[in-house]
PDB file of N, CA and C in Angstrom:
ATOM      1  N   UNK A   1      -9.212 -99.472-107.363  1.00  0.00           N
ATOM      2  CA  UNK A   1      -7.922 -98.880-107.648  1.00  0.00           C
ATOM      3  C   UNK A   1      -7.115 -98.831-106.354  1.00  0.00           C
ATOM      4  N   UNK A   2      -5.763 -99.611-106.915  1.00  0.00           N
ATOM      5  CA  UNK A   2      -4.986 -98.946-105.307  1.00  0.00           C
ATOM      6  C   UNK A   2      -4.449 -98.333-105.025  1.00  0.00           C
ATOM      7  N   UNK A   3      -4.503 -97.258-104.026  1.00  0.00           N
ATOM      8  CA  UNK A   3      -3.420 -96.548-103.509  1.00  0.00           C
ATOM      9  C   UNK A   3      -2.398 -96.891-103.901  1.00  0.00           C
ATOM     10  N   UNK A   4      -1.251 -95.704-104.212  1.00  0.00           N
ATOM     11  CA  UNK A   4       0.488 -96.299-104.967  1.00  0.00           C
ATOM     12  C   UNK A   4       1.055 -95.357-103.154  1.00  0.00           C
ATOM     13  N   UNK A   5       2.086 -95.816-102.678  1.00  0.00           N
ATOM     14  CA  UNK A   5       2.761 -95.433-101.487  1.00  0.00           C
ATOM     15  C   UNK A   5       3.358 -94.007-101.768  1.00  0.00           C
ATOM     16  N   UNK A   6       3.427 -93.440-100.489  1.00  0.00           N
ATOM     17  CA  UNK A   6       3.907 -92.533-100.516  1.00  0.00           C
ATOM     18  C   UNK A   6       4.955 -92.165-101.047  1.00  0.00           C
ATOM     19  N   UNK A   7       5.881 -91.152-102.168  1.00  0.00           N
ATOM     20  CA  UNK A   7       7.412 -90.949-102.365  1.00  0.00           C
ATOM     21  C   UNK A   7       7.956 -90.572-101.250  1.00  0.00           C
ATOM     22  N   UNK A   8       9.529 -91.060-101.165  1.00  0.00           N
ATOM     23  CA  UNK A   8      10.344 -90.589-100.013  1.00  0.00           C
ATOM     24  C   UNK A   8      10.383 -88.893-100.313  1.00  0.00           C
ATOM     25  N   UNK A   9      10.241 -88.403 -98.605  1.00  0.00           N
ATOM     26  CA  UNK A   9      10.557 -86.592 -98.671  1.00  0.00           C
ATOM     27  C   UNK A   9      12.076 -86.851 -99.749  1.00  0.00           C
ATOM     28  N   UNK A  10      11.817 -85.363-100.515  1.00  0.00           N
ATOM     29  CA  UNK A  10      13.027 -84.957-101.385  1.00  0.00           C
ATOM     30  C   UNK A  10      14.044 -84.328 -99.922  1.00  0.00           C
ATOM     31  N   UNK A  11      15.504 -84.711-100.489  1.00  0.00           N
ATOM     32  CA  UNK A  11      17.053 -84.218 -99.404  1.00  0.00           C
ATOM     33  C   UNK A  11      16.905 -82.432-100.189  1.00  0.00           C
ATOM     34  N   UNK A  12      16.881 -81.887 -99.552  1.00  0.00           N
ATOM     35  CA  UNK A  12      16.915 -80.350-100.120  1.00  0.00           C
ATOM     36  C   UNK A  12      17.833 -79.495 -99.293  1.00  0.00           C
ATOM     37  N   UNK A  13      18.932 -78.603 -99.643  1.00  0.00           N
ATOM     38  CA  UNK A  13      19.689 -78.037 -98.865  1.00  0.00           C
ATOM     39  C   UNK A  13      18.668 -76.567 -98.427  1.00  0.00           C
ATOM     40  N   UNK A  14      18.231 -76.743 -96.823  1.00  0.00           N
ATOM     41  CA  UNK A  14      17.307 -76.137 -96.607  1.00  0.00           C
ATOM     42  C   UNK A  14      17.869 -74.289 -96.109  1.00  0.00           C
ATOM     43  N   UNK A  15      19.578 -74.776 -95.909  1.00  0.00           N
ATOM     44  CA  UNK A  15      20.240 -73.476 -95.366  1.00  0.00           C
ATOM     45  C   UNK A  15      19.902 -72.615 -96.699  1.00  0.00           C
ATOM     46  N   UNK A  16      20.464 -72.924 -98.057  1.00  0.00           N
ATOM     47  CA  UNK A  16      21.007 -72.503 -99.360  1.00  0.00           C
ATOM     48  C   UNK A  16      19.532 -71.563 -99.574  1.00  0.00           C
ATOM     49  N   UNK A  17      18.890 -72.570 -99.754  1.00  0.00           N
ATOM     50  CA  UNK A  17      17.301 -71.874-100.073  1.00  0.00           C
ATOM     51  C   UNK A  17      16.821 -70.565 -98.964  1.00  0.00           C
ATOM     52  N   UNK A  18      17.034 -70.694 -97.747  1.00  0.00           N
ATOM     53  CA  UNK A  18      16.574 -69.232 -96.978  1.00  0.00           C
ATOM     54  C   UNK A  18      17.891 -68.151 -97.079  1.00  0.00           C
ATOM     55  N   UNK A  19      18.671 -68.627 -97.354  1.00  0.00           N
ATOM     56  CA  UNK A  19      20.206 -68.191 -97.540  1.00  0.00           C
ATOM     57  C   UNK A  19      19.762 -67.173 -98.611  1.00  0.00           C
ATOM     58  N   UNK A  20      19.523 -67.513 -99.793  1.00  0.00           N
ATOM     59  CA  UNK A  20      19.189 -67.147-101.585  1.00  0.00           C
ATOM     60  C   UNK A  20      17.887 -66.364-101.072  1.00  0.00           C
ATOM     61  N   UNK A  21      16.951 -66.589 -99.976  1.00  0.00           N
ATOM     62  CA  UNK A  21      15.959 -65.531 -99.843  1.00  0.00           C
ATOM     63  C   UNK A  21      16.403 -64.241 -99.168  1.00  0.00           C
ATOM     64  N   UNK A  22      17.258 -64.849 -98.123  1.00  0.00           N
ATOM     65  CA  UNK A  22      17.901 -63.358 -96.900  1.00  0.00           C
ATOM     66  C   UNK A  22      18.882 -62.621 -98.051  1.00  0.00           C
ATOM     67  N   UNK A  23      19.307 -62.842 -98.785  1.00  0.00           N
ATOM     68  CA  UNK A  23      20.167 -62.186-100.039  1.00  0.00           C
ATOM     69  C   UNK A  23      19.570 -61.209-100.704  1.00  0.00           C
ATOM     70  N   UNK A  24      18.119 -61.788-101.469  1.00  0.00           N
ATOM     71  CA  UNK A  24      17.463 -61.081-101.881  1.00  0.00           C
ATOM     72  C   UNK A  24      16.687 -60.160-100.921  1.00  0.00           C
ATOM     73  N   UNK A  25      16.527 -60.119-100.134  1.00  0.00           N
ATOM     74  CA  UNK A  25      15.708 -59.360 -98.856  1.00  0.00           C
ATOM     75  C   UNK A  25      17.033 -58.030 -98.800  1.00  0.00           C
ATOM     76  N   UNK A  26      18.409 -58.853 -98.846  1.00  0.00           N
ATOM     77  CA  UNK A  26      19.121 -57.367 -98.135  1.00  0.00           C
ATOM     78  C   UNK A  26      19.676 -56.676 -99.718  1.00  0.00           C
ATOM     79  N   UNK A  27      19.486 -57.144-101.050  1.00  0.00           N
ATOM     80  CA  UNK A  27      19.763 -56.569-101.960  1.00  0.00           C
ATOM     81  C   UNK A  27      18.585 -55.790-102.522  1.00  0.00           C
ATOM     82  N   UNK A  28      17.290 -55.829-102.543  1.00  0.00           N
ATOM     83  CA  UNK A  28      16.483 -55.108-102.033  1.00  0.00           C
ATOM     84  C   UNK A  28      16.485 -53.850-100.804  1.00  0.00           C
ATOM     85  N   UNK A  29      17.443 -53.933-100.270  1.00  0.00           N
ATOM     86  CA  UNK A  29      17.613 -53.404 -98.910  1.00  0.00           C
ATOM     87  C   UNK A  29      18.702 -51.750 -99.599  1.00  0.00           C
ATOM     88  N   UNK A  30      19.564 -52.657-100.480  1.00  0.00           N
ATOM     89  CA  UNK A  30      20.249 -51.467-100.371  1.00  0.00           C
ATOM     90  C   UNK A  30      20.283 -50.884-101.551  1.00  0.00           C
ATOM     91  N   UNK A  31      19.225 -51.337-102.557  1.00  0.00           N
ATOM     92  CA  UNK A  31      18.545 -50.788-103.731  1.00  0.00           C
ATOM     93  C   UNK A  31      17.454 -49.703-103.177  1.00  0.00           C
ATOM     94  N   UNK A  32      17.051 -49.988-102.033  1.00  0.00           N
ATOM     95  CA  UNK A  32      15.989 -48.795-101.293  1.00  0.00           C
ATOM     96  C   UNK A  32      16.687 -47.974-101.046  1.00  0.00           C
ATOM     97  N   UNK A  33      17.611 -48.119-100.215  1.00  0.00           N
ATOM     98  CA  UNK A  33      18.589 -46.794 -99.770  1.00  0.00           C
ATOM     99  C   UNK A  33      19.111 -46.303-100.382  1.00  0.00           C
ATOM    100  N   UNK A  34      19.795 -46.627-101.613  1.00  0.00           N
ATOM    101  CA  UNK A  34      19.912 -45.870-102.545  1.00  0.00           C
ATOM    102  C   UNK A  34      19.334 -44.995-103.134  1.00  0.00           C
ATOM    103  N   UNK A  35      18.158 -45.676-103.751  1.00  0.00           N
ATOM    104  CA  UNK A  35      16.973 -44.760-103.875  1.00  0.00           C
ATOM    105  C   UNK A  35      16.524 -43.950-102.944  1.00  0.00           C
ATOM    106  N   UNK A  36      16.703 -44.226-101.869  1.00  0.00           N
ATOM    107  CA  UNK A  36      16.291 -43.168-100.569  1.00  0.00           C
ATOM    108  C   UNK A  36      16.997 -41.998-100.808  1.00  0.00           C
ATOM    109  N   UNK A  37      18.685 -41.529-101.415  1.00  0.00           N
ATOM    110  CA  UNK A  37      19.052 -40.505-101.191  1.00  0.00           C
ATOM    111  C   UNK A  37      18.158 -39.782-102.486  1.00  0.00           C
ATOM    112  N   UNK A  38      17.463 -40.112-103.693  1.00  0.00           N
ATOM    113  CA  UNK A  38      16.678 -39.193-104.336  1.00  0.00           C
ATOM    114  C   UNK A  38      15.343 -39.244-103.724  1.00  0.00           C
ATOM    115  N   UNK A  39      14.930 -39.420-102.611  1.00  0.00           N
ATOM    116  CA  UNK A  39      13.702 -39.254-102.092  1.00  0.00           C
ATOM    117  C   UNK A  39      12.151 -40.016-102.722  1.00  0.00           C
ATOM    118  N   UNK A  40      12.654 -41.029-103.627  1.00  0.00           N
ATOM    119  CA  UNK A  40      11.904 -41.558-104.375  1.00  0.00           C
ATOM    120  C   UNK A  40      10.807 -42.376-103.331  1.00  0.00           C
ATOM    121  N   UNK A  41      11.578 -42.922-102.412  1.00  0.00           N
ATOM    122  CA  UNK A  41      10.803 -44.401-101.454  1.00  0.00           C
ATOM    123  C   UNK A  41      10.352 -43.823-100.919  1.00  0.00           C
ATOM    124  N   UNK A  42       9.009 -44.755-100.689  1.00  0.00           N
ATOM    125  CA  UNK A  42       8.010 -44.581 -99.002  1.00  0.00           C
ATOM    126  C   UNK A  42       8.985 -45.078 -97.765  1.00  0.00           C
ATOM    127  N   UNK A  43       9.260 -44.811 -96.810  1.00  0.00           N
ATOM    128  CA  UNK A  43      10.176 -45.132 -95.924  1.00  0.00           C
ATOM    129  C   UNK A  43       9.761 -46.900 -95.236  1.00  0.00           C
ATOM    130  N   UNK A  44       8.390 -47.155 -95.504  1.00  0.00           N
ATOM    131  CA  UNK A  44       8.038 -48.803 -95.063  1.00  0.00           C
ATOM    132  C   UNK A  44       8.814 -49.417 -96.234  1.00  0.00           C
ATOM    133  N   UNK A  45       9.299 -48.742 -97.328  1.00  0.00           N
ATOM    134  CA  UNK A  45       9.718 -50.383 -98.423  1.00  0.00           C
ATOM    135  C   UNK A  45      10.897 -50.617 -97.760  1.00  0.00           C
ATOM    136  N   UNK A  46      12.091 -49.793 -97.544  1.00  0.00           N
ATOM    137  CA  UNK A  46      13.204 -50.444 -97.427  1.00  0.00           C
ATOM    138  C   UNK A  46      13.003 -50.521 -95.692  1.00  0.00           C
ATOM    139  N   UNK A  47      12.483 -50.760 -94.707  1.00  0.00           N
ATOM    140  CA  UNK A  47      11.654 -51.028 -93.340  1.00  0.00           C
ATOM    141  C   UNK A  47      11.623 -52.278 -93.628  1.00  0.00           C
ATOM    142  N   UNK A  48      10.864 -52.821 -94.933  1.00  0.00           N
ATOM    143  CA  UNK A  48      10.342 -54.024 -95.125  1.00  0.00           C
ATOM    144  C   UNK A  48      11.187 -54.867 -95.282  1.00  0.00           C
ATOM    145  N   UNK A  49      12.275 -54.684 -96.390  1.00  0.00           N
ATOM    146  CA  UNK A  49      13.345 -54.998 -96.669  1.00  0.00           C
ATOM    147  C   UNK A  49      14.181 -55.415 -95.544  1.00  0.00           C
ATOM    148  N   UNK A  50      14.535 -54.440 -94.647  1.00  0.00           N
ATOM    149  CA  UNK A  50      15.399 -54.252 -93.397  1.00  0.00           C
ATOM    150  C   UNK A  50      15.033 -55.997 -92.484  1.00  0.00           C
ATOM    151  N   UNK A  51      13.844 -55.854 -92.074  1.00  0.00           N
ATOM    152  CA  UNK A  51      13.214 -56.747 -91.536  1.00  0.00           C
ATOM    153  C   UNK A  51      12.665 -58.102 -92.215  1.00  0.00           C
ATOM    154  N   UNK A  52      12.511 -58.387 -93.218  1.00  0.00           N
ATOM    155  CA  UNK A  52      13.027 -59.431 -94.229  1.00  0.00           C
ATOM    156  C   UNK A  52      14.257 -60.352 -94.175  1.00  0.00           C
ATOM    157  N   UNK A  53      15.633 -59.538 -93.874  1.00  0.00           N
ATOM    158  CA  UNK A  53      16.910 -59.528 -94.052  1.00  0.00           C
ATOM    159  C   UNK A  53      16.815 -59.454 -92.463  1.00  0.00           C
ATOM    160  N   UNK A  54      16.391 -59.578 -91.391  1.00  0.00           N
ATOM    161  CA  UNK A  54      16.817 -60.001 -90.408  1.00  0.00           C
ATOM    162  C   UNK A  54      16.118 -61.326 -89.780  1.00  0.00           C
ATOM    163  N   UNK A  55      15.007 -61.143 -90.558  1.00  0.00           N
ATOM    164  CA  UNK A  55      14.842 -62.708 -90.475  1.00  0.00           C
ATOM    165  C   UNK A  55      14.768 -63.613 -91.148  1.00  0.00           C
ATOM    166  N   UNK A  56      15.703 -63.290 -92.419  1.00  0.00           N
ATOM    167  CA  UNK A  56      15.845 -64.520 -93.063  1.00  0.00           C
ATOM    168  C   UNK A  56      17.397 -64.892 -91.944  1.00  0.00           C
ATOM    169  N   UNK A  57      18.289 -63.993 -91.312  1.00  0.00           N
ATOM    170  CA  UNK A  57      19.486 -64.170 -91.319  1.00  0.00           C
ATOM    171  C   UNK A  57      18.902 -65.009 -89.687  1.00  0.00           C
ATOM    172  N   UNK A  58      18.385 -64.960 -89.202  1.00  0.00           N
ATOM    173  CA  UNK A  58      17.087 -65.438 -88.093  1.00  0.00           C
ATOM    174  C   UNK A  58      16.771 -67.027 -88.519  1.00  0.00           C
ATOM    175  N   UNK A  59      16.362 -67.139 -89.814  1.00  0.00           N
ATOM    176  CA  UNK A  59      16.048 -68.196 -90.309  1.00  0.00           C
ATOM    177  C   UNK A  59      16.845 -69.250 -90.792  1.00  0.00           C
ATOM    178  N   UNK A  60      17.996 -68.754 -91.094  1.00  0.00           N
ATOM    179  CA  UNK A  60      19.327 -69.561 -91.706  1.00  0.00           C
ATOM    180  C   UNK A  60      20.001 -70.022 -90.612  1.00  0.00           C
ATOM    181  N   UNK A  61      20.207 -69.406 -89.096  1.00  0.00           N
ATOM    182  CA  UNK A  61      20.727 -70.033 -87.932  1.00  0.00           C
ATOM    183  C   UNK A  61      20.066 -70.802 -87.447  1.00  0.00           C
ATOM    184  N   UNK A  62      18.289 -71.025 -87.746  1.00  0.00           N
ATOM    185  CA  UNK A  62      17.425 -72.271 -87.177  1.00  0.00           C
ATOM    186  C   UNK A  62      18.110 -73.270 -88.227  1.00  0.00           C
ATOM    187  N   UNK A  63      18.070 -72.877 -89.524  1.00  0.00           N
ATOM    188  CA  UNK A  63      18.287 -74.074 -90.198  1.00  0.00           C
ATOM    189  C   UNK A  63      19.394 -74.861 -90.212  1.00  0.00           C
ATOM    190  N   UNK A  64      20.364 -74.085 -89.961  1.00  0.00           N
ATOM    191  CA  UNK A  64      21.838 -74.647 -89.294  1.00  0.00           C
ATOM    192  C   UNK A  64      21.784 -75.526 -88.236  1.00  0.00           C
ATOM    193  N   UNK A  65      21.284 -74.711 -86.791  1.00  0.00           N
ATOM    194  CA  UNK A  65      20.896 -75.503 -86.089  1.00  0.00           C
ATOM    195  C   UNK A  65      20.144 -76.879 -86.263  1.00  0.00           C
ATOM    196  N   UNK A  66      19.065 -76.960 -86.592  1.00  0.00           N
ATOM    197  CA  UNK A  66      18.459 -78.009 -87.258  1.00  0.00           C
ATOM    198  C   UNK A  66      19.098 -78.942 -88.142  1.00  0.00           C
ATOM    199  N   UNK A  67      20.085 -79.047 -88.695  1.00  0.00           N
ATOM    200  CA  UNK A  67      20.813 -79.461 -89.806  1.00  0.00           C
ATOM    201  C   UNK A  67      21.362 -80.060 -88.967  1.00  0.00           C
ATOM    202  N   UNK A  68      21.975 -79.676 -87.784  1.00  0.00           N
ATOM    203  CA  UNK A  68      23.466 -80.054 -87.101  1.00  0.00           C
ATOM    204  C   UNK A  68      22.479 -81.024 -85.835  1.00  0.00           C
ATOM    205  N   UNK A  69      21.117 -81.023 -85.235  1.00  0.00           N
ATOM    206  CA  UNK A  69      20.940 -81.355 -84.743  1.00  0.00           C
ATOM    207  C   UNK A  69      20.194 -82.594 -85.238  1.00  0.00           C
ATOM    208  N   UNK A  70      19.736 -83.233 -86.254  1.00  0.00           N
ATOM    209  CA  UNK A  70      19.288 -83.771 -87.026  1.00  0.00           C
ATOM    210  C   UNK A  70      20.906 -84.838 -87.326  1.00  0.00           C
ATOM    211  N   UNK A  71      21.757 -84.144 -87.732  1.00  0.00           N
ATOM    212  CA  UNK A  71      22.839 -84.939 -88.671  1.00  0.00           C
ATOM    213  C   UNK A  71      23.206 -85.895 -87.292  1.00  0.00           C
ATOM    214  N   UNK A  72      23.321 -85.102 -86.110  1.00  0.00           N
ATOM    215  CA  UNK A  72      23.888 -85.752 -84.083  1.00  0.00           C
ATOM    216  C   UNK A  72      22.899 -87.016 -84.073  1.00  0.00           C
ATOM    217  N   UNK A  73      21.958 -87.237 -84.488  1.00  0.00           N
ATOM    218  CA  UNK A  73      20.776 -88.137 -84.450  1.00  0.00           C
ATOM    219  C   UNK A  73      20.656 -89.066 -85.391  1.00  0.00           C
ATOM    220  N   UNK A  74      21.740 -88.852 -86.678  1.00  0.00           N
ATOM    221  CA  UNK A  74      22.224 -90.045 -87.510  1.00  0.00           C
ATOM    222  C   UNK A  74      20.691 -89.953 -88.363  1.00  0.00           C
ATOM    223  N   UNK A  75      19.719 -88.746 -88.605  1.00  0.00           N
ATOM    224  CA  UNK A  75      18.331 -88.798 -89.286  1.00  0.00           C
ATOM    225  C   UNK A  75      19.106 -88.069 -90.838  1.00  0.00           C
ATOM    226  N   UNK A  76      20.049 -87.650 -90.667  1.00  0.00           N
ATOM    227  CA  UNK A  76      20.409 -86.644 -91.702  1.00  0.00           C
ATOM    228  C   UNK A  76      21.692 -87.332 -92.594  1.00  0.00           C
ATOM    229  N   UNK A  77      21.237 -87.544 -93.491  1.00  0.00           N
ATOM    230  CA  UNK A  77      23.262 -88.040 -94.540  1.00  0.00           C
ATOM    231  C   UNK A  77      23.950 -86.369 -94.954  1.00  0.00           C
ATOM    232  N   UNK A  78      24.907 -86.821 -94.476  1.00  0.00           N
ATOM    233  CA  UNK A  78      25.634 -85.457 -94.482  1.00  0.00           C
ATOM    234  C   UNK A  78      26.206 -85.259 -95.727  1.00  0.00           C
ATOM    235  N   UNK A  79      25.973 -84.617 -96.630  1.00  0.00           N
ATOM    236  CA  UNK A  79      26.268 -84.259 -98.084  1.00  0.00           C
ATOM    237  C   UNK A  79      28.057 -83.710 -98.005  1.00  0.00           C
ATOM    238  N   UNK A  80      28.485 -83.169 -97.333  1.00  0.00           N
ATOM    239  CA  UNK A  80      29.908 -82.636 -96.912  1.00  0.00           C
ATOM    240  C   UNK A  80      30.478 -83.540 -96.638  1.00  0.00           C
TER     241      UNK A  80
END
């Protein structure tokens, strides 16, 4: 049997996707605090949250970067 070749990597907008995670990290964020003024939360969930949401927003400027340094190198087709 022979080996069939590898598929080409899928083009995936890699900002959008950590973008749609740091969103959910800080809407989580202020669903805790809310809840924080009835005293409901352990003070680590929305901690967790907090820090989630700073590095997804951490994670979306690598991917930018990366995007822009990639596209300078003619490795990237620029969808825009």
């Amino acid at each position: 049997m022979e080996r069939r070749p590898d598929p080409e990597p899928l083009e995936v907008d890699d900002v959008a996707i950590v973008a749609a995670g740091t969103a959910a990290w800080a809407v989580g964020l202020v669903v805790l605090l809310v809840l924080e003024l009835t005293g409901d939360v352990r003070d680590w969930w929305w901690q967790m949250c907090a820090a989630g949401a700073a590095l997804g927003l951490l994670g979306v400027r690598y991917c930018r970067n990366r995007k822009r340094a990639l596209s300078a190198r003619g490795s990237l087709q620029q969808d825009v």
